[in-house]
PDB file of N, CA and C in Angstrom:
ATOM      1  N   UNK A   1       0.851  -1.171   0.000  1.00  0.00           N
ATOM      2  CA  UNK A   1       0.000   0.000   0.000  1.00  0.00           C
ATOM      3  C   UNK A   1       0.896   1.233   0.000  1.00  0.00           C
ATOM      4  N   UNK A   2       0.654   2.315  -1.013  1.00  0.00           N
ATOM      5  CA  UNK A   2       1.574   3.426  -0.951  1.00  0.00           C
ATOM      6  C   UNK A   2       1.164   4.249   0.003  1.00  0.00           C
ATOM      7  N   UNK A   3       1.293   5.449   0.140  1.00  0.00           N
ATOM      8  CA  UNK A   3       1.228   6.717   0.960  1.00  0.00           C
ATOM      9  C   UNK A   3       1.320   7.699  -0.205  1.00  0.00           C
ATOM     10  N   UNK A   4       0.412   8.858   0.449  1.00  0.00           N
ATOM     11  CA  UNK A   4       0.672  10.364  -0.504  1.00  0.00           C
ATOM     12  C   UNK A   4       0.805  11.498   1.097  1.00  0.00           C
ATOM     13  N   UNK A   5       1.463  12.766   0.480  1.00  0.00           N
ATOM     14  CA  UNK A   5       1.451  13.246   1.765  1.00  0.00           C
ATOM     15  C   UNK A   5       0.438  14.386   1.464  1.00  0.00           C
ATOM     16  N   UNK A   6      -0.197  14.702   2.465  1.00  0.00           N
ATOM     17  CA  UNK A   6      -1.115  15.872   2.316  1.00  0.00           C
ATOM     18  C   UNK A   6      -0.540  17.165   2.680  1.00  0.00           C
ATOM     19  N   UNK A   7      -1.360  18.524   3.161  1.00  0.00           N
ATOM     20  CA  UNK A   7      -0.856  19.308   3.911  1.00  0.00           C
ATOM     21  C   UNK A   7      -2.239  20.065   3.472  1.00  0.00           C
ATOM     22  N   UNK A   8      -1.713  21.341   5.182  1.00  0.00           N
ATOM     23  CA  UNK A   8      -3.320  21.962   5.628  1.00  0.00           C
ATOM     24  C   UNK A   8      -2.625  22.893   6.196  1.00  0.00           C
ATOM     25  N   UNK A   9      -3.022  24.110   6.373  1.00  0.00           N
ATOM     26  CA  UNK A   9      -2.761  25.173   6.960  1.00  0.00           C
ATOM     27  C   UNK A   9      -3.966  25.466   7.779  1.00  0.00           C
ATOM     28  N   UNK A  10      -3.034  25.829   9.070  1.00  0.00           N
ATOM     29  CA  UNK A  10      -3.669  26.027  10.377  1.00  0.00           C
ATOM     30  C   UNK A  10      -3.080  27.294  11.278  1.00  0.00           C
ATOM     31  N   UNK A  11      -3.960  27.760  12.224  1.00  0.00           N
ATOM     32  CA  UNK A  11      -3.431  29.295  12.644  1.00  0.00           C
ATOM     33  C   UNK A  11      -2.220  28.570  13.461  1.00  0.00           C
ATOM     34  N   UNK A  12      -1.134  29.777  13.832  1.00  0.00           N
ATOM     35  CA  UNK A  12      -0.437  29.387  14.591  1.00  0.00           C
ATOM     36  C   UNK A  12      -0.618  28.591  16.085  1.00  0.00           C
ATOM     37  N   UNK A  13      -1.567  29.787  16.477  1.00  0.00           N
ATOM     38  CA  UNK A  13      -2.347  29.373  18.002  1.00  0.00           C
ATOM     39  C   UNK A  13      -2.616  27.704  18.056  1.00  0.00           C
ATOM     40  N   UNK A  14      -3.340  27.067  17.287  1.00  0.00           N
ATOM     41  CA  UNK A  14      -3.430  25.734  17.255  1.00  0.00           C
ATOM     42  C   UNK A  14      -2.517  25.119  17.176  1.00  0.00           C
ATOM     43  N   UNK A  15      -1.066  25.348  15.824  1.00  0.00           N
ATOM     44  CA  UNK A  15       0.119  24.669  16.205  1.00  0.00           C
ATOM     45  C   UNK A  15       0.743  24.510  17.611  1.00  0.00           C
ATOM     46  N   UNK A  16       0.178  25.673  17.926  1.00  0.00           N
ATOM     47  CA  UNK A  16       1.064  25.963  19.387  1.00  0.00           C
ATOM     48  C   UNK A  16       0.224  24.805  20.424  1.00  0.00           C
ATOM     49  N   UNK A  17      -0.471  24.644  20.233  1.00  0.00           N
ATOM     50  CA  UNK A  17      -1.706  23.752  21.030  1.00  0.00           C
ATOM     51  C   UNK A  17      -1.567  22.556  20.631  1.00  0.00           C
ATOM     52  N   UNK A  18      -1.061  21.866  19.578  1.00  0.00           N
ATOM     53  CA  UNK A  18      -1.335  20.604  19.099  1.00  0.00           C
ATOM     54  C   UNK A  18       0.462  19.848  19.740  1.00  0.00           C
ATOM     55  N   UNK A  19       1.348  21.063  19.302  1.00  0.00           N
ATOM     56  CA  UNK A  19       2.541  20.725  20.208  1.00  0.00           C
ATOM     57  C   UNK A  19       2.464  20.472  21.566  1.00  0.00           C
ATOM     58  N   UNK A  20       2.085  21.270  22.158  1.00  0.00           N
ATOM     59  CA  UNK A  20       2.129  21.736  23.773  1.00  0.00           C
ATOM     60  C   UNK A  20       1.259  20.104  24.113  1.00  0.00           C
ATOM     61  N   UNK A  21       0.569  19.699  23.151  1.00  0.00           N
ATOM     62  CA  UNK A  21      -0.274  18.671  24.051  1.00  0.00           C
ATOM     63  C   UNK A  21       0.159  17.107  23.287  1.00  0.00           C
ATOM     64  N   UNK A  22       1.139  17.691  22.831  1.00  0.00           N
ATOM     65  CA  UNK A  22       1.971  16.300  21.993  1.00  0.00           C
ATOM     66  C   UNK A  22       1.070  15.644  21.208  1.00  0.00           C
ATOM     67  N   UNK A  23       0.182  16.105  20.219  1.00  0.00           N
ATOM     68  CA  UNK A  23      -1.030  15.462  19.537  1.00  0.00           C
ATOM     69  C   UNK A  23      -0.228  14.974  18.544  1.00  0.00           C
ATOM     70  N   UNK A  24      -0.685  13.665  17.834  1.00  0.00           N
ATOM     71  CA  UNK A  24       0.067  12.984  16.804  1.00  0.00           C
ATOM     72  C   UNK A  24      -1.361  13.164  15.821  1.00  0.00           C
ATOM     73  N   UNK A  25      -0.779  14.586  14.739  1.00  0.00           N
ATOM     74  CA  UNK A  25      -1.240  15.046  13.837  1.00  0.00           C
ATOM     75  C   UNK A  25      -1.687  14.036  13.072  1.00  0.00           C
ATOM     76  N   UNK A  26      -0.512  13.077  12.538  1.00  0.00           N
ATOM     77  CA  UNK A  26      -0.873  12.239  11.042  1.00  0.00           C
ATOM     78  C   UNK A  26      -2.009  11.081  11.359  1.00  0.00           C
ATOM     79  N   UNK A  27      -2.120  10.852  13.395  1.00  0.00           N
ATOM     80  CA  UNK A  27      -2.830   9.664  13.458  1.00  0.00           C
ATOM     81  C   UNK A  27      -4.505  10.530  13.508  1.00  0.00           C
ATOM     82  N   UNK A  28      -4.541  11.551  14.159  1.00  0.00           N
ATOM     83  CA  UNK A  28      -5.496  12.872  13.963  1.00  0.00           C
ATOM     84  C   UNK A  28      -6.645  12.660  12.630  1.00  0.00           C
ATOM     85  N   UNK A  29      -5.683  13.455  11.477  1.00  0.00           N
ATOM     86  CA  UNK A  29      -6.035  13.280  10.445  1.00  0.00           C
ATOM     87  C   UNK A  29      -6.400  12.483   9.397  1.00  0.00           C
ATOM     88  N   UNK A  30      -5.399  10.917   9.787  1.00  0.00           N
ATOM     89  CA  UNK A  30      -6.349   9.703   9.241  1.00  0.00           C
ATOM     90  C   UNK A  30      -7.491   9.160   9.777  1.00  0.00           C
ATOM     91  N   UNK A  31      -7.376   9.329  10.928  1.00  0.00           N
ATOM     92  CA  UNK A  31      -9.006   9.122  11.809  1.00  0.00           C
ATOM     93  C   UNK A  31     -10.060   9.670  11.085  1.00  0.00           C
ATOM     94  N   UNK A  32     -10.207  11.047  11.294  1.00  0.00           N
ATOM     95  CA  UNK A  32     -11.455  11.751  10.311  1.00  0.00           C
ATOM     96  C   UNK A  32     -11.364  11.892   9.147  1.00  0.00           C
ATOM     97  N   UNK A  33     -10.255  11.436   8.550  1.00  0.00           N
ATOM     98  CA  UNK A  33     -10.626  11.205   7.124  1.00  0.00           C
ATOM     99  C   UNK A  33     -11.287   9.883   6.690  1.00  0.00           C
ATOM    100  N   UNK A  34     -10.685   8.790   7.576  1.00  0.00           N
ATOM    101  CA  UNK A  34     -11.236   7.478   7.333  1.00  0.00           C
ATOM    102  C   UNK A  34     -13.144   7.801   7.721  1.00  0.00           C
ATOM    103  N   UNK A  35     -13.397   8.499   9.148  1.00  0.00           N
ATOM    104  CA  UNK A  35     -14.502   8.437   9.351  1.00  0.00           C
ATOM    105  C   UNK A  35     -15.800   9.329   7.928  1.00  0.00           C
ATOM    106  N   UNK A  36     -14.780  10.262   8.019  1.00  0.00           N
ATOM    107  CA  UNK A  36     -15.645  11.156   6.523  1.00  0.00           C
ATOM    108  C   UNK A  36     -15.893  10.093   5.401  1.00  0.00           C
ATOM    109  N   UNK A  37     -14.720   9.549   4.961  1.00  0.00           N
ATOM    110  CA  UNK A  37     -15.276   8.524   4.372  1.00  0.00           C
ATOM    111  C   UNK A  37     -16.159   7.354   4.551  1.00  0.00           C
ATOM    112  N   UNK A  38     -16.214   6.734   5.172  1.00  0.00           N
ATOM    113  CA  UNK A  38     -16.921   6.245   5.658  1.00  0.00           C
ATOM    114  C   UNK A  38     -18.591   6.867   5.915  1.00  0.00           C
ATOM    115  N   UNK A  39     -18.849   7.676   6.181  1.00  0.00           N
ATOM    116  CA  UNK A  39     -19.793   8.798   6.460  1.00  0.00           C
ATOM    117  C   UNK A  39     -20.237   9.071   5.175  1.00  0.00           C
ATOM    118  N   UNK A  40     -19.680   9.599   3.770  1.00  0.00           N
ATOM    119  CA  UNK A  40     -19.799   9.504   2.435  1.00  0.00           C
ATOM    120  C   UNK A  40     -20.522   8.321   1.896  1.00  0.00           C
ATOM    121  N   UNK A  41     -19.868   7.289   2.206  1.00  0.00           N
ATOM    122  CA  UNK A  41     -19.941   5.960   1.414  1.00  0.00           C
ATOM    123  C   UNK A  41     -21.498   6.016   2.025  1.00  0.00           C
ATOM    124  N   UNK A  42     -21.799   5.809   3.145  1.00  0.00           N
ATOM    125  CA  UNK A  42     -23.180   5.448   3.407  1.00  0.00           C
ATOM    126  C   UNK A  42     -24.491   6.140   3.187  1.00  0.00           C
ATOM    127  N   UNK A  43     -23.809   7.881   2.746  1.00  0.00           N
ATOM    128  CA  UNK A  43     -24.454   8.628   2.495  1.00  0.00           C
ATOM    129  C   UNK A  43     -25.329   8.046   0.763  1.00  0.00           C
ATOM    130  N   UNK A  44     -23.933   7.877   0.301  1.00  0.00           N
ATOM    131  CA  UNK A  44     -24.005   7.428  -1.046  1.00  0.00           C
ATOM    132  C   UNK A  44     -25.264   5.997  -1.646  1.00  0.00           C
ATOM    133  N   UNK A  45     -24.785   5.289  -0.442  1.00  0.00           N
ATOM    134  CA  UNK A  45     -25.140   3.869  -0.079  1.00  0.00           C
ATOM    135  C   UNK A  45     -27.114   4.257   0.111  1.00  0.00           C
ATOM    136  N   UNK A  46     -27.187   4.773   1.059  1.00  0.00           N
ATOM    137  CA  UNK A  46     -28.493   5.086   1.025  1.00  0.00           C
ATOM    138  C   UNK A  46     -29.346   6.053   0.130  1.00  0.00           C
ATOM    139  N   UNK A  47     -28.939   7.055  -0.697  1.00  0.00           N
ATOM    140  CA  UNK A  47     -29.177   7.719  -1.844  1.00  0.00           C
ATOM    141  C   UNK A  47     -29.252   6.760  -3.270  1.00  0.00           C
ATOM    142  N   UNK A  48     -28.560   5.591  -2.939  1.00  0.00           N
ATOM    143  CA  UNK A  48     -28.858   4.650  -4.061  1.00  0.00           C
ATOM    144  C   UNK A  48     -29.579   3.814  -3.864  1.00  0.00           C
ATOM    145  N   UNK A  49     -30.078   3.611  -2.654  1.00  0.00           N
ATOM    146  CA  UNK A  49     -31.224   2.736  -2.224  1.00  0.00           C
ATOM    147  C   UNK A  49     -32.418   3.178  -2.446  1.00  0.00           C
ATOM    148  N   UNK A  50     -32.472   4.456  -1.637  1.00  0.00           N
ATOM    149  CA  UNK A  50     -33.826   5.396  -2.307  1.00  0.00           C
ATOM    150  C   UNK A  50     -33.974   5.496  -3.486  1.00  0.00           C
ATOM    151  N   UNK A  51     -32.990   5.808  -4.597  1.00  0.00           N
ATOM    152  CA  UNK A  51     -33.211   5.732  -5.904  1.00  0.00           C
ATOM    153  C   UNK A  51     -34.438   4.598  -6.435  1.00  0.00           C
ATOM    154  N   UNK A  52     -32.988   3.325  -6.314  1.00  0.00           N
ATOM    155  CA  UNK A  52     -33.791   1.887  -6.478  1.00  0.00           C
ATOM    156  C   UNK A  52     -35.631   1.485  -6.217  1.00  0.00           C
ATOM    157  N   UNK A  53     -35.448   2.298  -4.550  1.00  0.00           N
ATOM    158  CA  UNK A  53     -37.083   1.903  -4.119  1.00  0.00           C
ATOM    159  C   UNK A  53     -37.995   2.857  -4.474  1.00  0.00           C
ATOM    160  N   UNK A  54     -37.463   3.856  -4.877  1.00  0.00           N
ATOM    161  CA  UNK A  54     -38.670   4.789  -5.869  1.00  0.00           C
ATOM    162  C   UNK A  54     -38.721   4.241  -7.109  1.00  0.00           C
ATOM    163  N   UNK A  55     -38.278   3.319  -7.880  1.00  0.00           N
ATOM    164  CA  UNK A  55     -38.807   2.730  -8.993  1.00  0.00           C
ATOM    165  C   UNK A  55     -39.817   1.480  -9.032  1.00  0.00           C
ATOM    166  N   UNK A  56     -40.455   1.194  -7.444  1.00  0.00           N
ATOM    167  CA  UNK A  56     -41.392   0.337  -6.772  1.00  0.00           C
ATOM    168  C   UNK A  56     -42.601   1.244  -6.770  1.00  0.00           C
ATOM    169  N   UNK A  57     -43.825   0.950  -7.323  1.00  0.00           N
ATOM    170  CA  UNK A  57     -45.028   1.357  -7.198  1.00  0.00           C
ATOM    171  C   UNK A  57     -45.354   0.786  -5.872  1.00  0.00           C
ATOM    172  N   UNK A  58     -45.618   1.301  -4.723  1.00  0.00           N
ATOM    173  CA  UNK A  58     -46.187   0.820  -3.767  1.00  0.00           C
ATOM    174  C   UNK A  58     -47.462   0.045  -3.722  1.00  0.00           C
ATOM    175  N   UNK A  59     -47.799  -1.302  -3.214  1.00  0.00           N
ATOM    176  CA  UNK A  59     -48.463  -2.186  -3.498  1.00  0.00           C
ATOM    177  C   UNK A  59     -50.071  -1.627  -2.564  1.00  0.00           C
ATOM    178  N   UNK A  60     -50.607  -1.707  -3.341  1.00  0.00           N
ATOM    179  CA  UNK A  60     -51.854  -1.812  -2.185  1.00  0.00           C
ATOM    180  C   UNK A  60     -52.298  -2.408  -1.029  1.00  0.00           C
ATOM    181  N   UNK A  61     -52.730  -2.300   0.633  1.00  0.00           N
ATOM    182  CA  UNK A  61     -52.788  -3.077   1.368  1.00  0.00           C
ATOM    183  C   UNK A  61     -53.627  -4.360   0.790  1.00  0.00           C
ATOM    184  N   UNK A  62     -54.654  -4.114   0.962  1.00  0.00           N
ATOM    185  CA  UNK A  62     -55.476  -5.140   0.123  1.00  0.00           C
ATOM    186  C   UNK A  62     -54.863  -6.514  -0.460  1.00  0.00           C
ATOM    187  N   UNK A  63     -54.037  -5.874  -1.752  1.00  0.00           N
ATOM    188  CA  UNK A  63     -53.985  -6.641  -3.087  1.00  0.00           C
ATOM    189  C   UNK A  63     -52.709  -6.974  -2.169  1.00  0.00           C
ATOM    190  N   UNK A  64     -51.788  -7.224  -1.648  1.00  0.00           N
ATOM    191  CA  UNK A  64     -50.798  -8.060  -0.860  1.00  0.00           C
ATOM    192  C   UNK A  64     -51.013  -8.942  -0.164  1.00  0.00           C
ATOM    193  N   UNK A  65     -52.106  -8.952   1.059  1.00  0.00           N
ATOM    194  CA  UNK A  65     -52.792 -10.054   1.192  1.00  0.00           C
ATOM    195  C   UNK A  65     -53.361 -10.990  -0.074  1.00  0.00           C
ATOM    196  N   UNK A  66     -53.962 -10.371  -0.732  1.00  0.00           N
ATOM    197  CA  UNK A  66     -55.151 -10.874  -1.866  1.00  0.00           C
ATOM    198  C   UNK A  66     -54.009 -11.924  -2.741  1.00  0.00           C
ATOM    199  N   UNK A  67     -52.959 -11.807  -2.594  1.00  0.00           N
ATOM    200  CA  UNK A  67     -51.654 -12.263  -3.203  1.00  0.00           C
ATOM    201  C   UNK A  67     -51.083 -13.405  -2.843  1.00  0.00           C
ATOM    202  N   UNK A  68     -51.233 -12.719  -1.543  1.00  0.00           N
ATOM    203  CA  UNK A  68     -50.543 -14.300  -0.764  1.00  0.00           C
ATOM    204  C   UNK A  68     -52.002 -15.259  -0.576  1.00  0.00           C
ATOM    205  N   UNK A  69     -52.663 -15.109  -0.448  1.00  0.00           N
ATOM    206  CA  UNK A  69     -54.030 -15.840  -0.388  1.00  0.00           C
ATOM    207  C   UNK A  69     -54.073 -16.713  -1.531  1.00  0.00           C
ATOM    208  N   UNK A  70     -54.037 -15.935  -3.198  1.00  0.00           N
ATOM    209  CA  UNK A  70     -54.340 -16.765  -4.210  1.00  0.00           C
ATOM    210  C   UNK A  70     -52.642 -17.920  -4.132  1.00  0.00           C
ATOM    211  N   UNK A  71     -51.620 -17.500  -3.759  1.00  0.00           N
ATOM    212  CA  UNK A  71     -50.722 -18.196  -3.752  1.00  0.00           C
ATOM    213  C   UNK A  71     -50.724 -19.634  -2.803  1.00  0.00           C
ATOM    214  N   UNK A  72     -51.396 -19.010  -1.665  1.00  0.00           N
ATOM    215  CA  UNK A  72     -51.458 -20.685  -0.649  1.00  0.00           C
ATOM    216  C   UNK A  72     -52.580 -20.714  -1.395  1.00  0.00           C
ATOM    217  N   UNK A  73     -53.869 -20.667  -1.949  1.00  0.00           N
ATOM    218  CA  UNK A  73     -54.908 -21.455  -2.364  1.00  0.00           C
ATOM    219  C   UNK A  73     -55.895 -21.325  -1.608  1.00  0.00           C
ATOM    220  N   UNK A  74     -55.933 -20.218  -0.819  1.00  0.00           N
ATOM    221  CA  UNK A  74     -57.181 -19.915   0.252  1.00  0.00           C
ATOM    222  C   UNK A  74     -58.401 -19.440  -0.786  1.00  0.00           C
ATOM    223  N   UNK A  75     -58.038 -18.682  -1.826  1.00  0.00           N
ATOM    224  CA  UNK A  75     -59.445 -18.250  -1.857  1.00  0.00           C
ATOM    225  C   UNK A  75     -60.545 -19.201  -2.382  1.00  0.00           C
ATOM    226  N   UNK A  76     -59.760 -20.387  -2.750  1.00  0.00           N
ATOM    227  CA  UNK A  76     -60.293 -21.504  -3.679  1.00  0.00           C
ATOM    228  C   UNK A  76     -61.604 -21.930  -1.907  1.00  0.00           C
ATOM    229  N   UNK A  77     -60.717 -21.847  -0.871  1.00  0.00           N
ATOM    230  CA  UNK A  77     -61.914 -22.156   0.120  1.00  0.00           C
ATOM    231  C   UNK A  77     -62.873 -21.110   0.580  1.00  0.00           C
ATOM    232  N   UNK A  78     -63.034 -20.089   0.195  1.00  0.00           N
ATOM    233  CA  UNK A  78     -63.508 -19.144   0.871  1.00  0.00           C
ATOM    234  C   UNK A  78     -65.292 -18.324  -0.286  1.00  0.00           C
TER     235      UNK A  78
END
């Protein structure tokens, strides 16, 4: 797996803060990038689902029963 390097500009004040508290920037920044992604993908994931299930005419209550009925053979008794 390769690596690319990024870079971001940030006020000083925060450098000064991210030192002072010994924060490990690179593990920082792959965290919320992995999570953004992640966060994306499902965004994506469910925008293509909705797509999909809006091309479903919603079935009538009725005629879904009435469905499974002619399928087991009930109405033949009824």
């Amino acid at each position: 797996m390769g690596y690319v390097t990024i870079s971001a500009k940030v006020k000083r004040e925060l450098w000064e803060k991210i030192k002072k508290y010994n924060i490990n920037i690179n593990e920082v920044i792959r965290e919320a990038l992995e999570k953004k992604v992640r966060e994306e993908k499902a965004k994506r994931l469910i925008r293509e689902f909705n797509d999909f299930m809006g091309k479903f005419k919603p079935i009538k209550e009725n005629l879904s029963a009435k469905i499974i009925r002619e399928d087991r053979g009930d109405l033949l008794t009824k």
